[in-house]
PDB file of N, CA and C in Angstrom:
ATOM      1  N   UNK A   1     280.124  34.832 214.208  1.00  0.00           N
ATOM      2  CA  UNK A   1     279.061  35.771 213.906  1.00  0.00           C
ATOM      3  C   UNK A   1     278.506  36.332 215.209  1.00  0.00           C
ATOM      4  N   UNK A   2     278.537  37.583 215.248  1.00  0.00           N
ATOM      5  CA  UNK A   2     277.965  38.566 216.464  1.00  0.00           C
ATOM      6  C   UNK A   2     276.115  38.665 216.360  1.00  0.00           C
ATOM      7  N   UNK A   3     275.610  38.330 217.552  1.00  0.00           N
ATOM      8  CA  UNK A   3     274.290  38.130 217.676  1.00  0.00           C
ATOM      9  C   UNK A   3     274.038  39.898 218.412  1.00  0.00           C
ATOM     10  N   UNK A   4     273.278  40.747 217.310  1.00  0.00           N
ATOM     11  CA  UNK A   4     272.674  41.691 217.767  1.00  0.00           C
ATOM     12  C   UNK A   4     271.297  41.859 218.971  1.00  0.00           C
ATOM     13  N   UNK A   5     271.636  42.606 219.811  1.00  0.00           N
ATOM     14  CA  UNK A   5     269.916  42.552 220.618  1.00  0.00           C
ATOM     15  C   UNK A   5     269.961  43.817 220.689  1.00  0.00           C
ATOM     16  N   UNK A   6     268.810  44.243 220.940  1.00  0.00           N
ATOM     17  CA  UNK A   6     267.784  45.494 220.766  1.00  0.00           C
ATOM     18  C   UNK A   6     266.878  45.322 222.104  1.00  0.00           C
ATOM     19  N   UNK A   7     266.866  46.594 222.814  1.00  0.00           N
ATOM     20  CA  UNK A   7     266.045  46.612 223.880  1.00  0.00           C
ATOM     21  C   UNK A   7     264.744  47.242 223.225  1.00  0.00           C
ATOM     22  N   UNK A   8     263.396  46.538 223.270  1.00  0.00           N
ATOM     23  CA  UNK A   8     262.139  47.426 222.619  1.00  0.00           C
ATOM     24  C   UNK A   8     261.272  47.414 224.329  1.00  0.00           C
ATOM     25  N   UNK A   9     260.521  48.519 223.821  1.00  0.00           N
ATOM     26  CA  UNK A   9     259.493  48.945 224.897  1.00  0.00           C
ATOM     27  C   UNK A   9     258.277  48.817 224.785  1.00  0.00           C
ATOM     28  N   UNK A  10     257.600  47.547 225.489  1.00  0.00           N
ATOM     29  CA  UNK A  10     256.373  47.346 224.966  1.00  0.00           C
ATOM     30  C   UNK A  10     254.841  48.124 225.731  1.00  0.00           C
ATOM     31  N   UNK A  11     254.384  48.526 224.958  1.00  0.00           N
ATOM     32  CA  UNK A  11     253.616  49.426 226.144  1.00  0.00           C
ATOM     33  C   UNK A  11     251.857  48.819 225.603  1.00  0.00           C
ATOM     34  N   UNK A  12     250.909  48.747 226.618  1.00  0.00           N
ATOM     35  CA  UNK A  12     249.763  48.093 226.773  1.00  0.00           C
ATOM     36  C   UNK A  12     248.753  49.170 227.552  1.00  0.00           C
ATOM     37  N   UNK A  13     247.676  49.466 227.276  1.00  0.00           N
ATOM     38  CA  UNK A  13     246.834  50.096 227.786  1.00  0.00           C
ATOM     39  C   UNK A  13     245.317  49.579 227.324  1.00  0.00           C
ATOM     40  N   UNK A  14     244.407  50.126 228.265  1.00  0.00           N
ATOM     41  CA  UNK A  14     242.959  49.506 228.181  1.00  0.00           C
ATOM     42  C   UNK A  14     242.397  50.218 226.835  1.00  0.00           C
ATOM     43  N   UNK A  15     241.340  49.600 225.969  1.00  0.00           N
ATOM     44  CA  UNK A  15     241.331  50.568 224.326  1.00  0.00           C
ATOM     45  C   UNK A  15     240.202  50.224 224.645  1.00  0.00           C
ATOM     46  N   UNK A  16     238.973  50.423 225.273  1.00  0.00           N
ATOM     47  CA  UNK A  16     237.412  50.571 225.113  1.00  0.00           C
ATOM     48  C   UNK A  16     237.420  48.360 225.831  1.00  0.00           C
ATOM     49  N   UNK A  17     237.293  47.992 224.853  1.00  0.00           N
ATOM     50  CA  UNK A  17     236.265  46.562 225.547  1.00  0.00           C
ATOM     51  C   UNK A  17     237.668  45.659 225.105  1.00  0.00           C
ATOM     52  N   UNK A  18     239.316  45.973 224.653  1.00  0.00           N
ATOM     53  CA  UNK A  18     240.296  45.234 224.283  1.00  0.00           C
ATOM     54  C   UNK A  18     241.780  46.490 224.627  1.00  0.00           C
ATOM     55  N   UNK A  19     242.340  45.591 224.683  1.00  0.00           N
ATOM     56  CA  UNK A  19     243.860  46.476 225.245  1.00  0.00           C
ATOM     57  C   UNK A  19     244.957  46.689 223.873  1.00  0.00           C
ATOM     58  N   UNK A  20     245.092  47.905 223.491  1.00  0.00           N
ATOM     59  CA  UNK A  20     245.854  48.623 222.759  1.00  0.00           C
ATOM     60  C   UNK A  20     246.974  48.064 222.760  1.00  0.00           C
ATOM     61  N   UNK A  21     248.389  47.342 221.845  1.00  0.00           N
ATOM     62  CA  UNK A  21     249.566  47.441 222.418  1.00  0.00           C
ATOM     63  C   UNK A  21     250.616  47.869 220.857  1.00  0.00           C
ATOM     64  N   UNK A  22     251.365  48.747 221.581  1.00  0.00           N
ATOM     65  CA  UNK A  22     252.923  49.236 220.525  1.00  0.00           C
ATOM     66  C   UNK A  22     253.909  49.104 220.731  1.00  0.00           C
ATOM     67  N   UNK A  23     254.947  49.290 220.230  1.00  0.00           N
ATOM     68  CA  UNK A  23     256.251  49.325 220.694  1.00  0.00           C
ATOM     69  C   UNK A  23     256.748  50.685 219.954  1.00  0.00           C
ATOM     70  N   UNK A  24     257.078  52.052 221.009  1.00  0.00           N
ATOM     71  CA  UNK A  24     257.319  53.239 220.555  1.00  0.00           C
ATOM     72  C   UNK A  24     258.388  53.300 219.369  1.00  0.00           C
ATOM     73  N   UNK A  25     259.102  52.150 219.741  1.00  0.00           N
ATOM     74  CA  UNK A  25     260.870  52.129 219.057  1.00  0.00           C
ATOM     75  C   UNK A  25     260.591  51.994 217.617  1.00  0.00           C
ATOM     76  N   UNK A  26     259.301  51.056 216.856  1.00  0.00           N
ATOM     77  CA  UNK A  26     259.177  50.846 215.813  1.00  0.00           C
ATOM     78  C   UNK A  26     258.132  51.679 215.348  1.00  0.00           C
ATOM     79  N   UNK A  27     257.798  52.873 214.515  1.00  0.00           N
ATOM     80  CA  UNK A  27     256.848  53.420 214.140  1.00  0.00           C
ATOM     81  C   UNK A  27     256.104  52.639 213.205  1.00  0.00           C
ATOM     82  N   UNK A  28     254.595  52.743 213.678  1.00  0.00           N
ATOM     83  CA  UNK A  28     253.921  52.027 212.986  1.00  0.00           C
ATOM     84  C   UNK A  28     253.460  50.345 213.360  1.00  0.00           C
ATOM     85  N   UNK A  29     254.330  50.212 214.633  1.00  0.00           N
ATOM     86  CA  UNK A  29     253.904  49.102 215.211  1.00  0.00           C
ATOM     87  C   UNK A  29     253.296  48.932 216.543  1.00  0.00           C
ATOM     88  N   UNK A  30     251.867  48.517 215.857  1.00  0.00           N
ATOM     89  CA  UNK A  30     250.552  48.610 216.920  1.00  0.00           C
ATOM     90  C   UNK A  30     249.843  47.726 216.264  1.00  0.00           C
ATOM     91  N   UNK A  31     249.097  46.995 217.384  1.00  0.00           N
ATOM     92  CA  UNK A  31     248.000  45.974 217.309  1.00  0.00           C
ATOM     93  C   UNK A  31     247.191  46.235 218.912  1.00  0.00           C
ATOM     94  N   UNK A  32     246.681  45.177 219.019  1.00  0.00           N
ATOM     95  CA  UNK A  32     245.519  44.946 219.902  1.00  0.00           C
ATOM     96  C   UNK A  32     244.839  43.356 220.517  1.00  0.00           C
ATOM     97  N   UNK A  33     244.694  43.296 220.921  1.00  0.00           N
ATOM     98  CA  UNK A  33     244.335  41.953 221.662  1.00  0.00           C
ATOM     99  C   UNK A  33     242.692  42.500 222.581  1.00  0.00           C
ATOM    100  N   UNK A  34     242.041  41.013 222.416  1.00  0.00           N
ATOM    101  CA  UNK A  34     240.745  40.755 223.809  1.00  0.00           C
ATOM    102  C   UNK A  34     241.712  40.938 225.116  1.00  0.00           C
ATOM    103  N   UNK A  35     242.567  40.531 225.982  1.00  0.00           N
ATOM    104  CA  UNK A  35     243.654  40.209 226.640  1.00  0.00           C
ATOM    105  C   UNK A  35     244.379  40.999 226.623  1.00  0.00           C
ATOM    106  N   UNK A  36     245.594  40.990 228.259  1.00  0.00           N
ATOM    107  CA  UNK A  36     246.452  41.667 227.840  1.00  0.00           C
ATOM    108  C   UNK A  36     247.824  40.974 227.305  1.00  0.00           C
ATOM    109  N   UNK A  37     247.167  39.512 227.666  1.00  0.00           N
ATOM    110  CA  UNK A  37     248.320  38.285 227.225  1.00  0.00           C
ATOM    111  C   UNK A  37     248.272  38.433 226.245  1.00  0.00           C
ATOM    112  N   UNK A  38     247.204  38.295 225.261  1.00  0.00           N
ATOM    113  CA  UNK A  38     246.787  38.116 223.718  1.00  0.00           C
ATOM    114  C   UNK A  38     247.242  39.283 222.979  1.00  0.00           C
ATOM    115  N   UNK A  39     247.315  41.172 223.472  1.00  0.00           N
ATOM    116  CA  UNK A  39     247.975  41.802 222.799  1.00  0.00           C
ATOM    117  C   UNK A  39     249.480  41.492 222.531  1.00  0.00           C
ATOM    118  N   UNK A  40     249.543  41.478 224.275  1.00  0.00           N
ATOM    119  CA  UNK A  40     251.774  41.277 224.107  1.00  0.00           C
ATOM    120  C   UNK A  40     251.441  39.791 223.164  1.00  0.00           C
ATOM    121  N   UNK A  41     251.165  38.734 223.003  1.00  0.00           N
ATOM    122  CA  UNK A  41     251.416  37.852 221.990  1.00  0.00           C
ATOM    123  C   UNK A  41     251.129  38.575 220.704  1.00  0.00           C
ATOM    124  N   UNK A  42     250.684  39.525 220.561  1.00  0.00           N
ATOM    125  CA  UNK A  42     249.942  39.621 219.065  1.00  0.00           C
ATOM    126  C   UNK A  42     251.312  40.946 218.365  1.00  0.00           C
ATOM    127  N   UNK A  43     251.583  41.959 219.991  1.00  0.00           N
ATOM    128  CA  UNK A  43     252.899  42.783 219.464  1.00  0.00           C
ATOM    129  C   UNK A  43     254.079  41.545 219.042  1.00  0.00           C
ATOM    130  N   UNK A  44     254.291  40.774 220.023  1.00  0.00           N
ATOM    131  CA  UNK A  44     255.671  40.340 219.568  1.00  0.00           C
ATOM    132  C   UNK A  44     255.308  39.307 218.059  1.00  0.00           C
ATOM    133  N   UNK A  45     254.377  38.993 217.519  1.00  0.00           N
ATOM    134  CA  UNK A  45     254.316  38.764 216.578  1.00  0.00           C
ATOM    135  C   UNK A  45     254.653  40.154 215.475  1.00  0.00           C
ATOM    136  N   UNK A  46     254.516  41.319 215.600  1.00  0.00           N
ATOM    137  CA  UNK A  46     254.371  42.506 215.124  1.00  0.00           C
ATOM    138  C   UNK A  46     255.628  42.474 214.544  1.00  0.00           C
ATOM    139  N   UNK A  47     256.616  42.514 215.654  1.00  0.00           N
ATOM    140  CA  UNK A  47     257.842  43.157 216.089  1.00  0.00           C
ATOM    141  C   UNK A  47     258.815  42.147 215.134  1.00  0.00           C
TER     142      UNK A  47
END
């Protein structure tokens, strides 16, 4: 069995008092975090 991978692009920016994060590749996938650790944990939960 062939193991597929996918390159995604995770992108993070400051959103007022918490940091915005998406991944362009998947429409519709966006969250947010206090952190910028806590967003990228909270996208790759998304993803």
């Amino acid at each position: 069995m062939n193991d597929l991978k996918s390159v995604l692009t995770f992108k993070i920016e400051k959103d007022g008092a918490e940091f915005h994060a998406w991944c362009p590749e998947l429409v519709g996938c966006h969250t947010h975090g206090e952190t910028v650790t806590k967003a990228l944990e909270n996208l790759k939960d998304a993803v």
